[in-house]
Structures are given as C-alpha cells and as structure tokens.
N, C-alpha and C. Protein backbone atom coordinates (compact mmCIF):
# COMPACT_ATOMS: atom_id res chain seq x y z
N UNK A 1 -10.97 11.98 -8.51
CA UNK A 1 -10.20 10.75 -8.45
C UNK A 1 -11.02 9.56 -8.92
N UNK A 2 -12.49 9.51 -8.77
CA UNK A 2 -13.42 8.61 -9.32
C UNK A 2 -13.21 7.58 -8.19
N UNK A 3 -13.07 7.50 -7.18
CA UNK A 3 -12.79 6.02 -6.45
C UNK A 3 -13.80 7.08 -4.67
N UNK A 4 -14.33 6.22 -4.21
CA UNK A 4 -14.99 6.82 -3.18
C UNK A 4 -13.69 6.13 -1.74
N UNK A 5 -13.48 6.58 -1.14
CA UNK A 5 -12.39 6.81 0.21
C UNK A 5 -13.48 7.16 1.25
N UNK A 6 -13.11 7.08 2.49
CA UNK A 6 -14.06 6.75 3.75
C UNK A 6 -13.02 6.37 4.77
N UNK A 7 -13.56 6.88 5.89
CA UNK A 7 -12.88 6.62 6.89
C UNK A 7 -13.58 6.24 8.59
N UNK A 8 -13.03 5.08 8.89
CA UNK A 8 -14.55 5.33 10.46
C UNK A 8 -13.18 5.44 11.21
N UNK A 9 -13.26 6.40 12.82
CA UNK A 9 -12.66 6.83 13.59
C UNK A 9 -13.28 6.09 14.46
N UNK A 10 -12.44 4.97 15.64
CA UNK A 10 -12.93 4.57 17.07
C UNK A 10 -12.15 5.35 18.18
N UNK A 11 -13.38 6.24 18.61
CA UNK A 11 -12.31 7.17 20.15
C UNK A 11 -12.41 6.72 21.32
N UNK A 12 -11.37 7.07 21.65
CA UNK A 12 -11.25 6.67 23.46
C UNK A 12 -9.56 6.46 23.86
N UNK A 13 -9.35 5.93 24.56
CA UNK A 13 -8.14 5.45 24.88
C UNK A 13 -7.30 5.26 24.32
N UNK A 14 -7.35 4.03 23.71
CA UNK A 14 -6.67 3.81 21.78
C UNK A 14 -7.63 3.96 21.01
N UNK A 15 -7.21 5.09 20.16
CA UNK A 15 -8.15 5.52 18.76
C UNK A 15 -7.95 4.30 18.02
N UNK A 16 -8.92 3.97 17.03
CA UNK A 16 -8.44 3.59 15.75
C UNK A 16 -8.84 3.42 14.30
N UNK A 17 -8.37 3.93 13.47
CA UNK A 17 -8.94 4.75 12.01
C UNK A 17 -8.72 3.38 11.48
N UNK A 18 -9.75 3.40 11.19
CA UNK A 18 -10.24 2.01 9.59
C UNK A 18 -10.16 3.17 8.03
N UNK A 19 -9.47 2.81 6.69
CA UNK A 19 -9.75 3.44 5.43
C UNK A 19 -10.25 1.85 4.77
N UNK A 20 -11.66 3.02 4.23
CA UNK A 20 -11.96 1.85 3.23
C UNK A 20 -12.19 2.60 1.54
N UNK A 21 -11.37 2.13 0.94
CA UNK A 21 -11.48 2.04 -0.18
C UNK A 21 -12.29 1.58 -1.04
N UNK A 22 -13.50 2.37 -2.16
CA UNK A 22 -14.41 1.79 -2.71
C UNK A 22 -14.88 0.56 -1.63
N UNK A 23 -15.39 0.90 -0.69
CA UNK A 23 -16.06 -0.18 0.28
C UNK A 23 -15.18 -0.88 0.93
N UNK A 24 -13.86 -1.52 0.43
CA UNK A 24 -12.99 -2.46 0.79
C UNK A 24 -11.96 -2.11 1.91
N UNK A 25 -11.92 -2.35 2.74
CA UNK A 25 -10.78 -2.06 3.95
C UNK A 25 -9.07 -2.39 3.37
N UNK A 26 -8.56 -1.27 3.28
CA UNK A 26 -7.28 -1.02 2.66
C UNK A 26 -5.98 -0.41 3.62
N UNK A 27 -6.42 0.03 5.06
CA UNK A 27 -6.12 0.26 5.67
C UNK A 27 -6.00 0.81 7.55
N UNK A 28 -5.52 0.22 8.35
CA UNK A 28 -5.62 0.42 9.28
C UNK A 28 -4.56 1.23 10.70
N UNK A 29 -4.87 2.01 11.37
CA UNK A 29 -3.90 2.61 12.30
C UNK A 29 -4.13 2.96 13.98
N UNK A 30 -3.59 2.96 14.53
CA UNK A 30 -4.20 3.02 15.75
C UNK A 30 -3.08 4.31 16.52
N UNK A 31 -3.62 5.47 17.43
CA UNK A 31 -2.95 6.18 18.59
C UNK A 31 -3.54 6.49 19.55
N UNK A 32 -2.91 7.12 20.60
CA UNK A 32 -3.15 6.84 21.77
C UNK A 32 -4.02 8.61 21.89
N UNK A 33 -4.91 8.48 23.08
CA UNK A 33 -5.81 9.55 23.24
C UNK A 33 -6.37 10.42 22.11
N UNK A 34 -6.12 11.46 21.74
CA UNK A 34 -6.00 12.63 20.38
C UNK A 34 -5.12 13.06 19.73
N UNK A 35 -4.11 11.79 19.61
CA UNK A 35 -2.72 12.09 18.96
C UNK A 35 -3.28 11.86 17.20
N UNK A 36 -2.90 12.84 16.45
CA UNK A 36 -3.31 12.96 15.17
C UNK A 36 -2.27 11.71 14.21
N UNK A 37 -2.94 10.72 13.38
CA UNK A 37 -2.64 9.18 12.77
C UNK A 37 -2.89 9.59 11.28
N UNK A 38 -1.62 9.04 10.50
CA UNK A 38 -1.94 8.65 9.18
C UNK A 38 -1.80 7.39 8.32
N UNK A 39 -2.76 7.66 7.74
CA UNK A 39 -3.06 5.79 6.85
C UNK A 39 -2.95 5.98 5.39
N UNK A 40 -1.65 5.33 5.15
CA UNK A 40 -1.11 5.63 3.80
C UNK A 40 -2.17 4.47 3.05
N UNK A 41 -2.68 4.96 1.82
CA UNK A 41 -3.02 3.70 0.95
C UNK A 41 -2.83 3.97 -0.64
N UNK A 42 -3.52 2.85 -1.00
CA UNK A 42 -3.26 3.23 -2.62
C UNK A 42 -4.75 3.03 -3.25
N UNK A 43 -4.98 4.01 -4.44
CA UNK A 43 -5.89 4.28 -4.69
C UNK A 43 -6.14 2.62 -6.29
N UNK A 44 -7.36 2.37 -6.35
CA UNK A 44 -6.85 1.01 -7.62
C UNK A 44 -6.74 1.29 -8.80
N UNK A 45 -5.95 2.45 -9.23
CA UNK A 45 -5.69 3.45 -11.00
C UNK A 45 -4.50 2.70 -11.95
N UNK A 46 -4.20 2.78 -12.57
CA UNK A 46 -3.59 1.81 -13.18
C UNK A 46 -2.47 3.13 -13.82
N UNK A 47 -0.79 3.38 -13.09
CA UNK A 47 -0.63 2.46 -11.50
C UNK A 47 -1.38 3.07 -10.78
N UNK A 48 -1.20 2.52 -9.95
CA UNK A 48 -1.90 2.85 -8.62
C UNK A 48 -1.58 4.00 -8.14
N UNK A 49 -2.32 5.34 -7.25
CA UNK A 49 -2.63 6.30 -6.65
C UNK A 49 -2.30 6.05 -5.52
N UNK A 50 -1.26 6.67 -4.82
CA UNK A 50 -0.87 6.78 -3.36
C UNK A 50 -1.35 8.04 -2.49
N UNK A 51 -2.34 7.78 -1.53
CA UNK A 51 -2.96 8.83 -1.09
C UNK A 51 -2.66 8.24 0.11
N UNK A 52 -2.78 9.51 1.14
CA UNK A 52 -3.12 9.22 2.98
C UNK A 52 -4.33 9.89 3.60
N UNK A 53 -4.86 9.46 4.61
CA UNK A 53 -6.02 9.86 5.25
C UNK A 53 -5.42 10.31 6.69
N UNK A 54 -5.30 11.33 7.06
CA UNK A 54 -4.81 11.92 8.39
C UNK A 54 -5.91 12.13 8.53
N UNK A 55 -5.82 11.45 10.15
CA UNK A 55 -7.43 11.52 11.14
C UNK A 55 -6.89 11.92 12.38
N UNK A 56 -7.84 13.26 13.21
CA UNK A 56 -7.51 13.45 14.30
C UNK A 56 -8.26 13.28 15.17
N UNK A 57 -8.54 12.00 16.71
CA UNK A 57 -9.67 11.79 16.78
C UNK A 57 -10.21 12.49 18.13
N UNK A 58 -9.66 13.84 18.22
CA UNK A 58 -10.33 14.58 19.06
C UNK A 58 -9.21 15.43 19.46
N UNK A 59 -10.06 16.22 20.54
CA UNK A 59 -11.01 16.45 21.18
C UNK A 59 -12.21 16.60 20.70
N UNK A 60 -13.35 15.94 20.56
CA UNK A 60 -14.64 16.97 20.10
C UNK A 60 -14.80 15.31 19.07
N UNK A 61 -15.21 16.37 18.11
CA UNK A 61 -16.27 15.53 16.75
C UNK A 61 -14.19 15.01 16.00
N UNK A 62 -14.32 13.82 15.84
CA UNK A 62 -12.96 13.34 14.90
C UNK A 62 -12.81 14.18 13.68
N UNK A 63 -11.72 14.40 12.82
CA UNK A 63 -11.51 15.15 12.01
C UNK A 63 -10.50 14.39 11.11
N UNK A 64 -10.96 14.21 9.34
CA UNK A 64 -10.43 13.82 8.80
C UNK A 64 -10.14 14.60 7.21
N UNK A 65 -8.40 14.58 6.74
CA UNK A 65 -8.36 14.63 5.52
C UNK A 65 -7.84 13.74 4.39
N UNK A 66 -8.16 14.06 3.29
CA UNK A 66 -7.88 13.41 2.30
C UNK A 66 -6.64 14.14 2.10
N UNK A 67 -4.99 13.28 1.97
CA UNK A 67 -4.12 13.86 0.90
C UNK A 67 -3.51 13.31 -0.01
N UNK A 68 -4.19 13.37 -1.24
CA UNK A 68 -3.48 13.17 -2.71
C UNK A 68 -1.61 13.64 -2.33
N UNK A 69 -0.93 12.86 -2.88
CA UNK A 69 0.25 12.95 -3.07
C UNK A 69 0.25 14.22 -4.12
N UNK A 70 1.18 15.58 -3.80
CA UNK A 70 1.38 16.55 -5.00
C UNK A 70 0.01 17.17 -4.68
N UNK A 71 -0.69 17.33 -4.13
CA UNK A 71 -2.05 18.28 -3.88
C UNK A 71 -2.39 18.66 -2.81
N UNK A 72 -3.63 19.59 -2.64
CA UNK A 72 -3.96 20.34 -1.53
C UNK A 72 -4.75 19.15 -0.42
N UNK A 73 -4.62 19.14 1.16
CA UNK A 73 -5.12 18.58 1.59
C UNK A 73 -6.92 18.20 1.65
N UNK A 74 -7.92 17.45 1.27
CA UNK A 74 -8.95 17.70 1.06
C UNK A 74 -9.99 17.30 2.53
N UNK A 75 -11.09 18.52 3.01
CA UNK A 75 -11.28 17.92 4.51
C UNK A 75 -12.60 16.60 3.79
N UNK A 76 -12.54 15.07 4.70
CA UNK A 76 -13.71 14.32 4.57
C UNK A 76 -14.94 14.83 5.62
N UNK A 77 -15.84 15.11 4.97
CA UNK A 77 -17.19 15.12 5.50
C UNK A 77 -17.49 14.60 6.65
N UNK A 78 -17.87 14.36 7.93
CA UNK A 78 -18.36 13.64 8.78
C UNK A 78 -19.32 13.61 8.94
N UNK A 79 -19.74 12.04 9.40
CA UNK A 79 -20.59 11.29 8.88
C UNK A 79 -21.27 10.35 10.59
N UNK A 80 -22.17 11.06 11.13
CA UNK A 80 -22.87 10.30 12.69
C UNK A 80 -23.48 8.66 12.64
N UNK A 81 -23.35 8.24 13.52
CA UNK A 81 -23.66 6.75 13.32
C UNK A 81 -25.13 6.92 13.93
C-alpha cells in the first residue's frame, strides 16, 4: 500500500484505539472492557484508499488487523511500550 498505518490500544474499562496514518492521527474509537472496535479510515492515494483497523483489546496482549477493502484481513505486529 506504501503508506505506514499504526495503531496504539488504551486497556481497561473503556478501551480506546488511536489509527495513525503515516504518523498523523486519522482516527479514533472507543469500547467498553474487550469488546472488539473498528476504525474506518482512508488511506492518502489519489482517490483515496478506504481501509479499517479492527482492534481487540483483550483479554491478554491487544490484537490488531489491517483490512483493505476487497482483501484478506492483514494481522499488525505488536509493538510494547
């Protein structure tokens, strides 16, 4: 896709998934305990790329994928602070 996507997960009570796009914050979502959240965004391609980041933020280590619209879901790497 050439564009770098990222995602930080805050757990606890209310989760809440930040997407940042090439560095830039493009999107935000929030659920309650380990209820699994998606953050639609658009990628900056000329037009633009509509992708979502489904994040699940537990039990355990958070879990996130990449899904291209029309493609296979892709898992993101996790990444310890």
């Amino acid at each position: 896709m050439g564009h770098s996507v990222s995602a930080t997960v805050q757990t606890g009570h209310t989760a809440g998934v930040e997407v940042l796009v090439d560095g830039k914050a493009t999107g935000y979502a929030t659920t309650h305990d380990d209820h699994p959240v998606t953050v639609h965004v658009e990628l900056p391609t000329d037009p633009p790329t509509q992708v979502a980041v489904r994040a699940t933020p537990g039990p355990g280590v958070p879990r996130c994928f990449l899904e291209p619209t029309g493609a296979e879901p892709q898992v993101m790497s996790p990444r310890s602070y």
